[in-house]
PDB file of N, CA and C in Angstrom:
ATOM      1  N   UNK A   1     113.920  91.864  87.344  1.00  0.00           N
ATOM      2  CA  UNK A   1     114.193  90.785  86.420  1.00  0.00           C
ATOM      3  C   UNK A   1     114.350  89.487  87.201  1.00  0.00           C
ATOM      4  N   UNK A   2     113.865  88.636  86.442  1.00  0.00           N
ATOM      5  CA  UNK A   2     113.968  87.163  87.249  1.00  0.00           C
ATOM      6  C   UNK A   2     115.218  86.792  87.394  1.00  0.00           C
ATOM      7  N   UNK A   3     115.691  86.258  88.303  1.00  0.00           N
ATOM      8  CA  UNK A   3     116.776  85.701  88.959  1.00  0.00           C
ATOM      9  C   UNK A   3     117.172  84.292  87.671  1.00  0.00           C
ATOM     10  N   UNK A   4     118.442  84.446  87.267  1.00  0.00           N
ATOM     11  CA  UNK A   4     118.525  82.963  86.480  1.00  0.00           C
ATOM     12  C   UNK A   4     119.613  81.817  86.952  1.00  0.00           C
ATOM     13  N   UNK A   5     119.794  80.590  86.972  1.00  0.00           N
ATOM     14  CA  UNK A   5     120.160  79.581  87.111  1.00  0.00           C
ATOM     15  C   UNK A   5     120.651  78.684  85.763  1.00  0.00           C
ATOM     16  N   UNK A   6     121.748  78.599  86.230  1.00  0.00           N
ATOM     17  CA  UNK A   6     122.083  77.556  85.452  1.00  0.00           C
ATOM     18  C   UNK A   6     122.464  76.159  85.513  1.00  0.00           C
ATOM     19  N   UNK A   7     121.444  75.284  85.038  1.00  0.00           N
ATOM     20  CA  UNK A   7     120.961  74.232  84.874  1.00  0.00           C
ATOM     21  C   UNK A   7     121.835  73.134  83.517  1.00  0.00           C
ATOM     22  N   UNK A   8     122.735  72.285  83.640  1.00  0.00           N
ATOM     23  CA  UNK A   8     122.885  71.448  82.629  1.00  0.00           C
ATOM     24  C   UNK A   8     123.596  72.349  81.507  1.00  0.00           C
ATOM     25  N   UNK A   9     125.101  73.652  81.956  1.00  0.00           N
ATOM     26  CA  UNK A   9     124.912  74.505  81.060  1.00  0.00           C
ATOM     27  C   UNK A   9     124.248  75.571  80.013  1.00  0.00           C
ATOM     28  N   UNK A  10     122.782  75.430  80.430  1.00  0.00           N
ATOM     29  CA  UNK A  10     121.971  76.370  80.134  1.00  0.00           C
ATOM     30  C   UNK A  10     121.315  76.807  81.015  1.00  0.00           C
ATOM     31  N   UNK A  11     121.576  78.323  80.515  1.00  0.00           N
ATOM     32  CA  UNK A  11     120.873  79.160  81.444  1.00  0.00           C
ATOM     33  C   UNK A  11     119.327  79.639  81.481  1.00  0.00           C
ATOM     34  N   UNK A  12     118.559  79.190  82.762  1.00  0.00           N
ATOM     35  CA  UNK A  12     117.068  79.283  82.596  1.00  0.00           C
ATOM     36  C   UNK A  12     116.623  80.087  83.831  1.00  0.00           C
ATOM     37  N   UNK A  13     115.125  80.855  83.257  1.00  0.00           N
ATOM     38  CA  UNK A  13     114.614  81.308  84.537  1.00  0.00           C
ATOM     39  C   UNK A  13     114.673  80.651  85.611  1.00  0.00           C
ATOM     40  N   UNK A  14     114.581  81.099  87.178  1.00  0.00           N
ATOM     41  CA  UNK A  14     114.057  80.521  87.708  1.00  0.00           C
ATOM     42  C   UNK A  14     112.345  80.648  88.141  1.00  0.00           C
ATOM     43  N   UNK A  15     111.664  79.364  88.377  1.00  0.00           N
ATOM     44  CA  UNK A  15     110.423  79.633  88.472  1.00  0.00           C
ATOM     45  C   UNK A  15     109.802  79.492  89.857  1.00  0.00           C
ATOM     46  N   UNK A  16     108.926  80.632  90.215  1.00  0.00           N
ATOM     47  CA  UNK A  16     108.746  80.850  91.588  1.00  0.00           C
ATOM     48  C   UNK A  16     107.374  80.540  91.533  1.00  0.00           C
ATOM     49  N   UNK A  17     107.056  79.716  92.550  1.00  0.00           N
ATOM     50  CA  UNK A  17     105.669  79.049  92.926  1.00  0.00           C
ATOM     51  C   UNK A  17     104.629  80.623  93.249  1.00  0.00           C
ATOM     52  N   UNK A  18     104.923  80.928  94.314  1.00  0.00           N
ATOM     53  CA  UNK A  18     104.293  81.940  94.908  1.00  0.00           C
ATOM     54  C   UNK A  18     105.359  83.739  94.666  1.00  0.00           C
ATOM     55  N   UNK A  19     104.321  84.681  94.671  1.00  0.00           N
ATOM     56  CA  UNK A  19     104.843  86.058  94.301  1.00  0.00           C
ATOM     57  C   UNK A  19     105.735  86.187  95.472  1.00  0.00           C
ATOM     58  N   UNK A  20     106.308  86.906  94.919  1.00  0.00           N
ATOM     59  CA  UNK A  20     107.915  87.064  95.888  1.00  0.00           C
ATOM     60  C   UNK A  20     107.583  88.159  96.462  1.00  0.00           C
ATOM     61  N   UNK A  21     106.716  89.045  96.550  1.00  0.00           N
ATOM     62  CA  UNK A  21     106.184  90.237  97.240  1.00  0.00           C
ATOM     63  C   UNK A  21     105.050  90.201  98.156  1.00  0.00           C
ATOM     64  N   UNK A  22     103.821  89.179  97.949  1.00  0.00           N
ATOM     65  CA  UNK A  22     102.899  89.239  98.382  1.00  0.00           C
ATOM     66  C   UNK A  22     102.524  87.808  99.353  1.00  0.00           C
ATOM     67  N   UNK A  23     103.028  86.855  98.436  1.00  0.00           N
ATOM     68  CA  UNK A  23     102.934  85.338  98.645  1.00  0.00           C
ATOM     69  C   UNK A  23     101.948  84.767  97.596  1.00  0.00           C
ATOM     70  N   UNK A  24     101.275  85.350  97.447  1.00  0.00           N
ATOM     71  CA  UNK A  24     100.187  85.011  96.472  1.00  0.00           C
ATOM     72  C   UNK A  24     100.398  83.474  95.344  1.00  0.00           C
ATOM     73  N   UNK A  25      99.885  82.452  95.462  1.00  0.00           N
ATOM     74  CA  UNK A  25     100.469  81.320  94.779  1.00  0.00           C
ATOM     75  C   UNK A  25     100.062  82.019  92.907  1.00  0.00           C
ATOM     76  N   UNK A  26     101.606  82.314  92.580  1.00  0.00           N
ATOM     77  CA  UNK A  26     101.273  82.866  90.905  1.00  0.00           C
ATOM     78  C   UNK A  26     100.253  82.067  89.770  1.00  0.00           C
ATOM     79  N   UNK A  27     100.026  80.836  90.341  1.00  0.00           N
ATOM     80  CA  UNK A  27      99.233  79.940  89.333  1.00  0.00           C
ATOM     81  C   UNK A  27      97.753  80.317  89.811  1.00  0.00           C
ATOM     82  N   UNK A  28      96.962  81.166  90.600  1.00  0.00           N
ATOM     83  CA  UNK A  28      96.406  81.982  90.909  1.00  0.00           C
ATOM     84  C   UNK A  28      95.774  83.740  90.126  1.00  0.00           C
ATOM     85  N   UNK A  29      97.024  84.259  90.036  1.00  0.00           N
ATOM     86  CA  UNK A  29      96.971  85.171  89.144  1.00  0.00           C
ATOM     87  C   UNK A  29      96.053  85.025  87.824  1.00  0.00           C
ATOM     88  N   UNK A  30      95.278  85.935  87.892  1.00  0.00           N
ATOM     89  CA  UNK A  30      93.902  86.183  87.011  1.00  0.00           C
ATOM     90  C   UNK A  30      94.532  86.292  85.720  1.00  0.00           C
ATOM     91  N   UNK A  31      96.026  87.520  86.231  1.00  0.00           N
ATOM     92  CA  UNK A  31      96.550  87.683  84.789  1.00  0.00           C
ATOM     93  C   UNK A  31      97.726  87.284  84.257  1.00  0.00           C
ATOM     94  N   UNK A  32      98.356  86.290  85.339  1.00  0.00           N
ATOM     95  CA  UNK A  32      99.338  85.115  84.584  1.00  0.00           C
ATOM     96  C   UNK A  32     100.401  85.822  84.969  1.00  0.00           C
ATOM     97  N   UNK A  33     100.717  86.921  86.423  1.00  0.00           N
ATOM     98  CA  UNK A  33     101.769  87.290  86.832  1.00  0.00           C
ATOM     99  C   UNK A  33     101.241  88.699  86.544  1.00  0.00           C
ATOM    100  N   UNK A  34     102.836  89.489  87.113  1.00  0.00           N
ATOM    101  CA  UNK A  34     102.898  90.665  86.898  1.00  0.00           C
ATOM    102  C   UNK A  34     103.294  90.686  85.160  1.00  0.00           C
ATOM    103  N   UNK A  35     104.312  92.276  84.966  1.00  0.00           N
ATOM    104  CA  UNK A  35     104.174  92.024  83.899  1.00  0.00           C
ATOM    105  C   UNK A  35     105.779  92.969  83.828  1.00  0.00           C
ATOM    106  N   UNK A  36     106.817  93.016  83.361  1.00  0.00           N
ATOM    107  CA  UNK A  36     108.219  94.043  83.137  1.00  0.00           C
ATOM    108  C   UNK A  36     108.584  94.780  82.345  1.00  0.00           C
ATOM    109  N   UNK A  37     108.959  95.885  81.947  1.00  0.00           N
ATOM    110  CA  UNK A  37     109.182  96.853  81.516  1.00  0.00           C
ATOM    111  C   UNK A  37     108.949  96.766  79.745  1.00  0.00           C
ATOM    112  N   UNK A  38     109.721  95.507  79.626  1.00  0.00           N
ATOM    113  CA  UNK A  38     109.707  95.159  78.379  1.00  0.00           C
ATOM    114  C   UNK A  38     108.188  94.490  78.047  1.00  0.00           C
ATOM    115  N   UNK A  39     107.271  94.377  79.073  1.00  0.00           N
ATOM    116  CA  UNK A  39     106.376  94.097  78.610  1.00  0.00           C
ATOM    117  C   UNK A  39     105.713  92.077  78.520  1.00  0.00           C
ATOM    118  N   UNK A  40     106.780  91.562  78.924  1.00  0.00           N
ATOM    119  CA  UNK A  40     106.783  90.422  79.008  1.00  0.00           C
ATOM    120  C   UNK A  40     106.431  89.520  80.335  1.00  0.00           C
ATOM    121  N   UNK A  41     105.976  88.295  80.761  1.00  0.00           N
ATOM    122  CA  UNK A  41     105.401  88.402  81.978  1.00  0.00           C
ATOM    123  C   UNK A  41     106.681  88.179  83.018  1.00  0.00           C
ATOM    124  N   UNK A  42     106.131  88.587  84.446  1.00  0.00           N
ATOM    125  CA  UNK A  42     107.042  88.351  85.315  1.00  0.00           C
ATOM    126  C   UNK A  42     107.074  86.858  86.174  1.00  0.00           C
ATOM    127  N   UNK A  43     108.323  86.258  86.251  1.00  0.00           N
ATOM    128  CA  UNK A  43     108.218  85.213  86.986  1.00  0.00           C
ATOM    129  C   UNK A  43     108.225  84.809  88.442  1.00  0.00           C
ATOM    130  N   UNK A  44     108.486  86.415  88.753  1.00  0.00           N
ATOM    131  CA  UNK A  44     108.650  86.686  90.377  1.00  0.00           C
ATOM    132  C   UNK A  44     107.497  87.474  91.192  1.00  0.00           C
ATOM    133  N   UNK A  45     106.546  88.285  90.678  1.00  0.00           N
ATOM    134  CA  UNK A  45     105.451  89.041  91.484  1.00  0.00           C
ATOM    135  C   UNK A  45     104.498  88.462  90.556  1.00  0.00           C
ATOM    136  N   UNK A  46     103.327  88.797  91.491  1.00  0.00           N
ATOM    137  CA  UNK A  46     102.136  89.013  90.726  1.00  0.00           C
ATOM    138  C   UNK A  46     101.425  90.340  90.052  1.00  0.00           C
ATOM    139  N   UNK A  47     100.316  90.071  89.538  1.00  0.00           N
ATOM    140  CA  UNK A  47     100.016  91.631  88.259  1.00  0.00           C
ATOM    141  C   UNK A  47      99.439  92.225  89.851  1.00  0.00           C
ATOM    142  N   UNK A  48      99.413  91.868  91.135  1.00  0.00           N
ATOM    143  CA  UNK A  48      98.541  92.905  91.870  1.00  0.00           C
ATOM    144  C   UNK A  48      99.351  93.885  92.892  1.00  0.00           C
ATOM    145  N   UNK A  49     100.665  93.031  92.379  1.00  0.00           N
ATOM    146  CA  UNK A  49     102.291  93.920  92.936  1.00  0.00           C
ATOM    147  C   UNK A  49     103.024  94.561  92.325  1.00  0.00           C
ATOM    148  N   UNK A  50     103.076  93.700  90.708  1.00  0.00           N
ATOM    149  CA  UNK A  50     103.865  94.287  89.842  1.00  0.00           C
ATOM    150  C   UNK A  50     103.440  94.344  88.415  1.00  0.00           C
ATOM    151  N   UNK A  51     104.053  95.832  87.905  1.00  0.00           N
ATOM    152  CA  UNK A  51     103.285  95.931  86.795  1.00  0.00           C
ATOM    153  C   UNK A  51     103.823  96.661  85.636  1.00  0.00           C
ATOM    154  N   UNK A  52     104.442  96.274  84.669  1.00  0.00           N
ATOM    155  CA  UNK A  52     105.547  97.624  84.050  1.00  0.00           C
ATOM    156  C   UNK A  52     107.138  97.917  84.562  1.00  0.00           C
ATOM    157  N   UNK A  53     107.524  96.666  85.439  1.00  0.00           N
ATOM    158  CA  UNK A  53     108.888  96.713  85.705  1.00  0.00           C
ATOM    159  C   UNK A  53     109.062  97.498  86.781  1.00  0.00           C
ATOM    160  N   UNK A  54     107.824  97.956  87.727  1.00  0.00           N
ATOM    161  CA  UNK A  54     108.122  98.337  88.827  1.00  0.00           C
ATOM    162  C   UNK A  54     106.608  97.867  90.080  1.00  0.00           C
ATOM    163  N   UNK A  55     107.171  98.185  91.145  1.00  0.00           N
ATOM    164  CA  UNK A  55     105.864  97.417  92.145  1.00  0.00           C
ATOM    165  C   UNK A  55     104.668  98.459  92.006  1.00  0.00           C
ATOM    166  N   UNK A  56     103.704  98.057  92.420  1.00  0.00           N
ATOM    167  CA  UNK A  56     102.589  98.880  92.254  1.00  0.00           C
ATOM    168  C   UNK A  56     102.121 100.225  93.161  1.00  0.00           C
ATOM    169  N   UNK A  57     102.887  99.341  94.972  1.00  0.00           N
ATOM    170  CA  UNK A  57     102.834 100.045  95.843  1.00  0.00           C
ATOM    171  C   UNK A  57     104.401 100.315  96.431  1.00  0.00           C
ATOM    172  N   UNK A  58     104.954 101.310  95.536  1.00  0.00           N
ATOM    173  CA  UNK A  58     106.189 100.972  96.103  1.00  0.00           C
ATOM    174  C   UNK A  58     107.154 101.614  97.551  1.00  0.00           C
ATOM    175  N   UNK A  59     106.320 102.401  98.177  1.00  0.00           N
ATOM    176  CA  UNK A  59     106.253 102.438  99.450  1.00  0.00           C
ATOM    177  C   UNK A  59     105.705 101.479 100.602  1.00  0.00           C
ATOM    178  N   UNK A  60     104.985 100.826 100.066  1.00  0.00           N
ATOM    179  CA  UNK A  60     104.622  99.444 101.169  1.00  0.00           C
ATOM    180  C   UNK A  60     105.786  99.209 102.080  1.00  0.00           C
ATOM    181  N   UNK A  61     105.667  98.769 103.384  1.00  0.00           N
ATOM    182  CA  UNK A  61     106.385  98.035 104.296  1.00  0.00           C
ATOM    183  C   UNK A  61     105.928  97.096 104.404  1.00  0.00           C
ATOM    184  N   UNK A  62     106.483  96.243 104.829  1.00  0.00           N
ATOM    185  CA  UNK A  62     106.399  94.180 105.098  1.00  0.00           C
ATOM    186  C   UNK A  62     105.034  94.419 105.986  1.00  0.00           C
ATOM    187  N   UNK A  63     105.190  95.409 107.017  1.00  0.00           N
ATOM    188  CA  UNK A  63     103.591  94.927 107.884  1.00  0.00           C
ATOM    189  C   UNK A  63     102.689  95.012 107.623  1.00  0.00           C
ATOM    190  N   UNK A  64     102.703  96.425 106.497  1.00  0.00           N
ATOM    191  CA  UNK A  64     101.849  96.904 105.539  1.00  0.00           C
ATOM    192  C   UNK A  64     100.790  95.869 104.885  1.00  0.00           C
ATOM    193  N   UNK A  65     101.927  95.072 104.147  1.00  0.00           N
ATOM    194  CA  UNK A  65     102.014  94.168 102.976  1.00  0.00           C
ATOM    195  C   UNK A  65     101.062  92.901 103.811  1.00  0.00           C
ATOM    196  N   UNK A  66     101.351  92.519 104.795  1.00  0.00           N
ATOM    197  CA  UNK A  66     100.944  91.419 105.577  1.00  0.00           C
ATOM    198  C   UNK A  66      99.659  91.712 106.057  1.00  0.00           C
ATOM    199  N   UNK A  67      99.460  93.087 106.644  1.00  0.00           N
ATOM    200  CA  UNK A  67      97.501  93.625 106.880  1.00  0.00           C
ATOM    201  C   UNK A  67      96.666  93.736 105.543  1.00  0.00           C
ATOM    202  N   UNK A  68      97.544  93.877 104.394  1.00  0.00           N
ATOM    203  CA  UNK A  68      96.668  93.908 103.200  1.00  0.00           C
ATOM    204  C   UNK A  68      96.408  92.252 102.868  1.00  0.00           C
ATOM    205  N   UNK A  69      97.104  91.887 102.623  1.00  0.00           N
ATOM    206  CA  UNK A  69      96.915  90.469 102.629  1.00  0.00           C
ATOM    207  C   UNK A  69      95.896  89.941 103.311  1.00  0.00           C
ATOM    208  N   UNK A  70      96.242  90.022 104.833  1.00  0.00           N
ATOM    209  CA  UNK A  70      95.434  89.302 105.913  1.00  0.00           C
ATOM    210  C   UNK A  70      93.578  89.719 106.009  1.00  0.00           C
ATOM    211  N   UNK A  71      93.441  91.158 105.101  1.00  0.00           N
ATOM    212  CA  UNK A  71      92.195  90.936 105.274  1.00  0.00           C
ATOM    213  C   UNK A  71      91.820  90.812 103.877  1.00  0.00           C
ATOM    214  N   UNK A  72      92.645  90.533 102.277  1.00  0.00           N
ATOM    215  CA  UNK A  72      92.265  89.993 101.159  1.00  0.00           C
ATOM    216  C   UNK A  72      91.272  88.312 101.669  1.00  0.00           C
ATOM    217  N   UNK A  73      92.817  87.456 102.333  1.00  0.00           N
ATOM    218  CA  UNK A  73      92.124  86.107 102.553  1.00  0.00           C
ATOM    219  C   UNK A  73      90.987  86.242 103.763  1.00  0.00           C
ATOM    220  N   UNK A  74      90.713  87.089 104.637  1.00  0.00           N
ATOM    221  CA  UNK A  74      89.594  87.062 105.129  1.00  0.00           C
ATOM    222  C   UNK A  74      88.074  87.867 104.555  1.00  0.00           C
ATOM    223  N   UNK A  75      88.161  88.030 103.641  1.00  0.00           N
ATOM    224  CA  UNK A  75      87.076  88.541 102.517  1.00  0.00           C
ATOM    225  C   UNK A  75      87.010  87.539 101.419  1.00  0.00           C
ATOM    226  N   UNK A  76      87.511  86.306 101.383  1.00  0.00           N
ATOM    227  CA  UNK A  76      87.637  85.150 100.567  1.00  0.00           C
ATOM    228  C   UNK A  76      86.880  84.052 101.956  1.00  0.00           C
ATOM    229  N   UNK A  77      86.643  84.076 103.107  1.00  0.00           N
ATOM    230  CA  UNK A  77      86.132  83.757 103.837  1.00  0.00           C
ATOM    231  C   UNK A  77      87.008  82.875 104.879  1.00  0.00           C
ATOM    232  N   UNK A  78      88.118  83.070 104.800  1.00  0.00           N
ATOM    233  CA  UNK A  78      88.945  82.263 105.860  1.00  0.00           C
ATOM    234  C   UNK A  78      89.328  82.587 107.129  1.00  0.00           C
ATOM    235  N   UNK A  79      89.329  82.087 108.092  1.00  0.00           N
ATOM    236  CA  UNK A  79      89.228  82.853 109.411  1.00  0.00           C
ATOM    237  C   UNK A  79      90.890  83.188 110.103  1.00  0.00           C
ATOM    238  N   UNK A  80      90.730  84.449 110.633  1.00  0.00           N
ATOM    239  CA  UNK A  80      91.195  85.196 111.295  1.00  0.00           C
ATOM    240  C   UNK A  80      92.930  84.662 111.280  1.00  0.00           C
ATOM    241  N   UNK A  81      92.937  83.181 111.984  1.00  0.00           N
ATOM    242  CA  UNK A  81      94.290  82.446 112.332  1.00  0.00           C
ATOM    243  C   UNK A  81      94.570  81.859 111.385  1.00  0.00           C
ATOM    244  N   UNK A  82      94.177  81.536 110.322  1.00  0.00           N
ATOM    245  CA  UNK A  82      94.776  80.903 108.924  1.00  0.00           C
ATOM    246  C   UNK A  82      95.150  82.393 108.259  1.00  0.00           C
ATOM    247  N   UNK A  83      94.470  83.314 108.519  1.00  0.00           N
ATOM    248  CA  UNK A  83      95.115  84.815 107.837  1.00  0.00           C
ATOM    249  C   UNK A  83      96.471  84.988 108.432  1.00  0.00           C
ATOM    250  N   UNK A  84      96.558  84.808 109.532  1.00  0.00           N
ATOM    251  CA  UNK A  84      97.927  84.939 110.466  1.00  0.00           C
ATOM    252  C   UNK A  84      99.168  83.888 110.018  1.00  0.00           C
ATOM    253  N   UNK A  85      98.184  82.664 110.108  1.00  0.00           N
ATOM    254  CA  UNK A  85      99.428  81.795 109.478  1.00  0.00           C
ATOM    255  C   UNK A  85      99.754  81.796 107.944  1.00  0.00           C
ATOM    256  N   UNK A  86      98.641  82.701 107.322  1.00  0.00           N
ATOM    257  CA  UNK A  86      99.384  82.486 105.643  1.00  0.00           C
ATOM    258  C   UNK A  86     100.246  83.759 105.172  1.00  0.00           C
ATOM    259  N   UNK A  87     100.282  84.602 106.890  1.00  0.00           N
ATOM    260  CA  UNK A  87     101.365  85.911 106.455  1.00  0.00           C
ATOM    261  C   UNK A  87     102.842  85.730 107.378  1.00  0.00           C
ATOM    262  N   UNK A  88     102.670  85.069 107.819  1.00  0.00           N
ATOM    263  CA  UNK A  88     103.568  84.884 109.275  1.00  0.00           C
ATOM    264  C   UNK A  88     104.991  84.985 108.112  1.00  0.00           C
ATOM    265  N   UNK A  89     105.158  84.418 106.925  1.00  0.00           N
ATOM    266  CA  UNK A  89     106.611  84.819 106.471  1.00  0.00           C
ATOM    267  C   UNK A  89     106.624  85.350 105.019  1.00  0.00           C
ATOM    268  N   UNK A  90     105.766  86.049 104.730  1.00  0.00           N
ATOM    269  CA  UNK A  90     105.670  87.422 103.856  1.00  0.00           C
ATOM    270  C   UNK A  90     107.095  88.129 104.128  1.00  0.00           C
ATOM    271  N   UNK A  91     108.028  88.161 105.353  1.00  0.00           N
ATOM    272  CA  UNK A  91     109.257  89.022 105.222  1.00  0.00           C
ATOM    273  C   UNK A  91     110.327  88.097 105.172  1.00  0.00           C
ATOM    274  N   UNK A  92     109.890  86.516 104.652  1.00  0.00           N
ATOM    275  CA  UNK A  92     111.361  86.273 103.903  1.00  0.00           C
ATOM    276  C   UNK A  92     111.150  86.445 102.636  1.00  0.00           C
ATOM    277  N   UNK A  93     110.483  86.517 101.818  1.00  0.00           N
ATOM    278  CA  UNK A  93     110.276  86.854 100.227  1.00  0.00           C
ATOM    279  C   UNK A  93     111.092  87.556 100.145  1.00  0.00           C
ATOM    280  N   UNK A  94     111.752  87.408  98.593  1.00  0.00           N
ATOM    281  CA  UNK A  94     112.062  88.324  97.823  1.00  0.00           C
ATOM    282  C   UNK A  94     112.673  89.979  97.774  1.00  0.00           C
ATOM    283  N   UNK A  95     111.290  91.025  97.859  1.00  0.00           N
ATOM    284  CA  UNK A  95     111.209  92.010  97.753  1.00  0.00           C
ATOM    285  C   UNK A  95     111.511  92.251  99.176  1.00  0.00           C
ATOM    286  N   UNK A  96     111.216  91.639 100.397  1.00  0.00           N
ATOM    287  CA  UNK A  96     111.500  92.142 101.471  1.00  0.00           C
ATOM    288  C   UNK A  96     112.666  91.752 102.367  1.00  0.00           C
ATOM    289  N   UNK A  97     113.784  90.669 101.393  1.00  0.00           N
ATOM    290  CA  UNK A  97     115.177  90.620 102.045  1.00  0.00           C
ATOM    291  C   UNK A  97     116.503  91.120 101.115  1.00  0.00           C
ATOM    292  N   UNK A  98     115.792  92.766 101.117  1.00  0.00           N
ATOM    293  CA  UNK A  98     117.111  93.203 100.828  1.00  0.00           C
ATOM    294  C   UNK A  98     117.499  94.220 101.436  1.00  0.00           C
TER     295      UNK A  98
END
């Protein structure tokens, strides 16, 4: 469940730029996020992490998570050291500081 904040006495999601599991920038997402139990979208993963209120791969480890990644954006055509630098902090997210 999304993390909430309260803002001006009301309490609101908070909204996360990028998936809290993968990095993935969510305004990206094909399918507008993951999706939670109840069926409603998620504001914290994406649909290629999360899906039904639980992760998709839920044995993954952070290094795991960071080699899958690193050769997604190098099959999108970006080279080798921009793959490195767009995983280098995949293990402060979310899912991987607890």
């Amino acid at each position: 469940m999304a993390e909430k904040m309260k803002i001006r006495g009301e309490i609101q999601m908070a909204a996360y730029k990028n998936c809290q599991s993968c990095g993935m920038p969510l305004s990206k997402d094909e399918h507008g996020g993951g999706t939670e139990a109840d069926g409603s979208k998620s504001t914290k993963y994406c649909s290629h992490c999360y899906q039904n209120g639980s992760f998709t791969m839920p044995g993954l480890t952070v290094e795991e998570m960071k080699e899958r990644v690193k050769g997604k954006i190098k099959e999108f055509g970006f080279p080798g050291f921009l793959a490195g630098l767009f995983t280098r902090n995949i293990h402060k997210l979310e899912r991987w500081n607890k």
